[in-house]
C-alpha atoms as a PDB file:
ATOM      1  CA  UNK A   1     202.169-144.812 -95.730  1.00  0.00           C
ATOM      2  CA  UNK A   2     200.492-147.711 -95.632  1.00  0.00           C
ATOM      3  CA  UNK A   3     201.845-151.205 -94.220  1.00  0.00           C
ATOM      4  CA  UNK A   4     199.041-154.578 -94.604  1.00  0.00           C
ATOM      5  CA  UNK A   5     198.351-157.448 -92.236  1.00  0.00           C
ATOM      6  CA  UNK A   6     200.456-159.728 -93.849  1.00  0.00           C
ATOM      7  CA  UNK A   7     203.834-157.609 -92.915  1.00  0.00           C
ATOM      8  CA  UNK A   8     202.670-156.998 -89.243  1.00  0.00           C
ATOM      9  CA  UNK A   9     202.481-160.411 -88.936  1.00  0.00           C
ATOM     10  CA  UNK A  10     205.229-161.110 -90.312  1.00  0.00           C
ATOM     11  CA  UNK A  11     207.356-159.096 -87.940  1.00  0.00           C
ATOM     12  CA  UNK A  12     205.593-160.109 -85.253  1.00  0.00           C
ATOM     13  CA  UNK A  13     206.427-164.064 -86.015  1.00  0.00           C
ATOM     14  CA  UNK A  14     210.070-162.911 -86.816  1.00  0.00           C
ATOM     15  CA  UNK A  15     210.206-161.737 -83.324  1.00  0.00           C
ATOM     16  CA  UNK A  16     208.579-164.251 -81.565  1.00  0.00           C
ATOM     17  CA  UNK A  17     211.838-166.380 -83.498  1.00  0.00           C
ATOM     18  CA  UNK A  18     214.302-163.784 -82.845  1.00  0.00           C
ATOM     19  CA  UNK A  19     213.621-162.617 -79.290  1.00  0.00           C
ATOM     20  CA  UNK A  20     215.853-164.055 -76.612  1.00  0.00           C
ATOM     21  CA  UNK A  21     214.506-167.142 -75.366  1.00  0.00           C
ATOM     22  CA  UNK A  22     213.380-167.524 -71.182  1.00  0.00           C
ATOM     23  CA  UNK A  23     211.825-170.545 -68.977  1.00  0.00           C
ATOM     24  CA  UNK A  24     210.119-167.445 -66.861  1.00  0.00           C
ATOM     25  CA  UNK A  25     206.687-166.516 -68.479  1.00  0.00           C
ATOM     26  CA  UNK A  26     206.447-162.947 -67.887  1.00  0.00           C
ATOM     27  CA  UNK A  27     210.385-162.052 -68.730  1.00  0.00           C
ATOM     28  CA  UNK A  28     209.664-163.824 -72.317  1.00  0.00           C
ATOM     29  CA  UNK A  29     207.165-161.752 -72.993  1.00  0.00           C
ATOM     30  CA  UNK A  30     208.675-159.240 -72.077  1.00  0.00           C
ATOM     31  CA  UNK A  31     211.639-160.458 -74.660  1.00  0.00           C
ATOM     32  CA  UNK A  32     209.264-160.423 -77.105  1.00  0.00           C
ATOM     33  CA  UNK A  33     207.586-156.754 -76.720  1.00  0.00           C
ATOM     34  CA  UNK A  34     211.069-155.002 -76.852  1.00  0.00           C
ATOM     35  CA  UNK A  35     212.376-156.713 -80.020  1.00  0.00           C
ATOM     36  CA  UNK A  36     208.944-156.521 -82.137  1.00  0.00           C
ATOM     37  CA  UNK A  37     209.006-153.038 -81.047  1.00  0.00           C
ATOM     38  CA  UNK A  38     212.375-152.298 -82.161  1.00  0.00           C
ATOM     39  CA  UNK A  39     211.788-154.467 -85.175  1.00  0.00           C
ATOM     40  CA  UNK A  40     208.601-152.129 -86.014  1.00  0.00           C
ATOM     41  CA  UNK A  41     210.445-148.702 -85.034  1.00  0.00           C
ATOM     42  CA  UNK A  42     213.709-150.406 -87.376  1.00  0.00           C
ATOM     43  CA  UNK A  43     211.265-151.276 -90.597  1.00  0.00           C
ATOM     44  CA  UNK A  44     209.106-148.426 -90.264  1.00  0.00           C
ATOM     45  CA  UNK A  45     211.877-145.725 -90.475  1.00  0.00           C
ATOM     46  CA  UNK A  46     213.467-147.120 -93.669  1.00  0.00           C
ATOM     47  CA  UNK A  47     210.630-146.711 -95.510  1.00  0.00           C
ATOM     48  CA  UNK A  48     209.519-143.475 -94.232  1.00  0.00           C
ATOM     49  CA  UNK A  49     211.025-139.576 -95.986  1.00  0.00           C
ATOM     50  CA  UNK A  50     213.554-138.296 -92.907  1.00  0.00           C
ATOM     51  CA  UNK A  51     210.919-135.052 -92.362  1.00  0.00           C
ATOM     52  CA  UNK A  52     208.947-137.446 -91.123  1.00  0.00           C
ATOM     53  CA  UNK A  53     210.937-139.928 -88.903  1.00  0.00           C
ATOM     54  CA  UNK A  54     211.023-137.754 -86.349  1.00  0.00           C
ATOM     55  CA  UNK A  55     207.083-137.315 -85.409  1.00  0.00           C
ATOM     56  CA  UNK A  56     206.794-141.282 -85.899  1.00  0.00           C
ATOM     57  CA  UNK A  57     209.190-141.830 -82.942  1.00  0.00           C
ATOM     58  CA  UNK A  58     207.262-139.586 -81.303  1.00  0.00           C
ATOM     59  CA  UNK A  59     203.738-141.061 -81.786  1.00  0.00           C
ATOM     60  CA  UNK A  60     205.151-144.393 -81.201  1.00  0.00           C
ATOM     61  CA  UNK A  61     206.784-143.879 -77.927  1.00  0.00           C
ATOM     62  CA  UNK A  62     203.464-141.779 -76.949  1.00  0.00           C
ATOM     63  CA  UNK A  63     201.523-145.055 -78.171  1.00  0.00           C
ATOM     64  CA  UNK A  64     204.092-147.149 -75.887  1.00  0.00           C
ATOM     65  CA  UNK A  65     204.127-144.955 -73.230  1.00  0.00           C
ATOM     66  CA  UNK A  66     200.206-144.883 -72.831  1.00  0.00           C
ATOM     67  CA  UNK A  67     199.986-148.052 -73.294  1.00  0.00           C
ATOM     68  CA  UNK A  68     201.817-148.213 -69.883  1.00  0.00           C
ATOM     69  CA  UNK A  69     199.530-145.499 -68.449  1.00  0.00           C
ATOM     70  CA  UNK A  70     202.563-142.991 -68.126  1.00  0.00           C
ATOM     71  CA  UNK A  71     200.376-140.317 -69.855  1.00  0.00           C
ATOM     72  CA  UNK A  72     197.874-138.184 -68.506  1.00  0.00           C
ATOM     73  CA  UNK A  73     194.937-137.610 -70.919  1.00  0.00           C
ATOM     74  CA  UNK A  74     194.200-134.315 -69.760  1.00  0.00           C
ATOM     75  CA  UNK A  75     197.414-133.228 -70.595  1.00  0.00           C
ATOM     76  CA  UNK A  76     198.088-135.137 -73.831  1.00  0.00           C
ATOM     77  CA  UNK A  77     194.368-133.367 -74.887  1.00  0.00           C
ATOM     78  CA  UNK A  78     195.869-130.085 -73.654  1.00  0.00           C
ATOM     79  CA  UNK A  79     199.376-131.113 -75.838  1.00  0.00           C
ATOM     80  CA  UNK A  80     197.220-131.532 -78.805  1.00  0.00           C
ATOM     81  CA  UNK A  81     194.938-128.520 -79.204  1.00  0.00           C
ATOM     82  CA  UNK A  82     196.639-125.918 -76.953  1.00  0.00           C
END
């Protein structure tokens, strides 16, 4: 699977558009994360075989989620190779 720059961007601008709008700084952003991230998660999976829909909603809420620092690397290295 392969998705280009041009498509990204595109999705990101479309949520930037489609996000709910907010005077306060922070909470727009914060508009804007969840609804590009749905609007990846939402794009992603309809191009993607079912087998593997499953492990990409795993690596992306594992990207999210350490993104956030709400993973331990010792343990995700432990996860990963036993």
């Amino acid at each position: 699977y392969q998705y280009s720059l041009g498509w990204f961007t595109n999705l990101f601008l479309q949520s930037i558009a489609g996000s709910s709008p907010s005077s306060d700084l922070q909470e727009r952003i914060e508009n804007i994360k969840s609804h590009f991230t749905y609007s990846i998660y939402k794009n992603v999976c309809r191009s993607l075989f079912e087998k593997d829909k499953l492990l990409f909603s795993f690596l992306l809420t594992i990207g999210l989620m350490k993104g956030r620092d709400e993973v331990d690397d010792q343990e995700w290295r432990f996860f990963l190779t036993g």
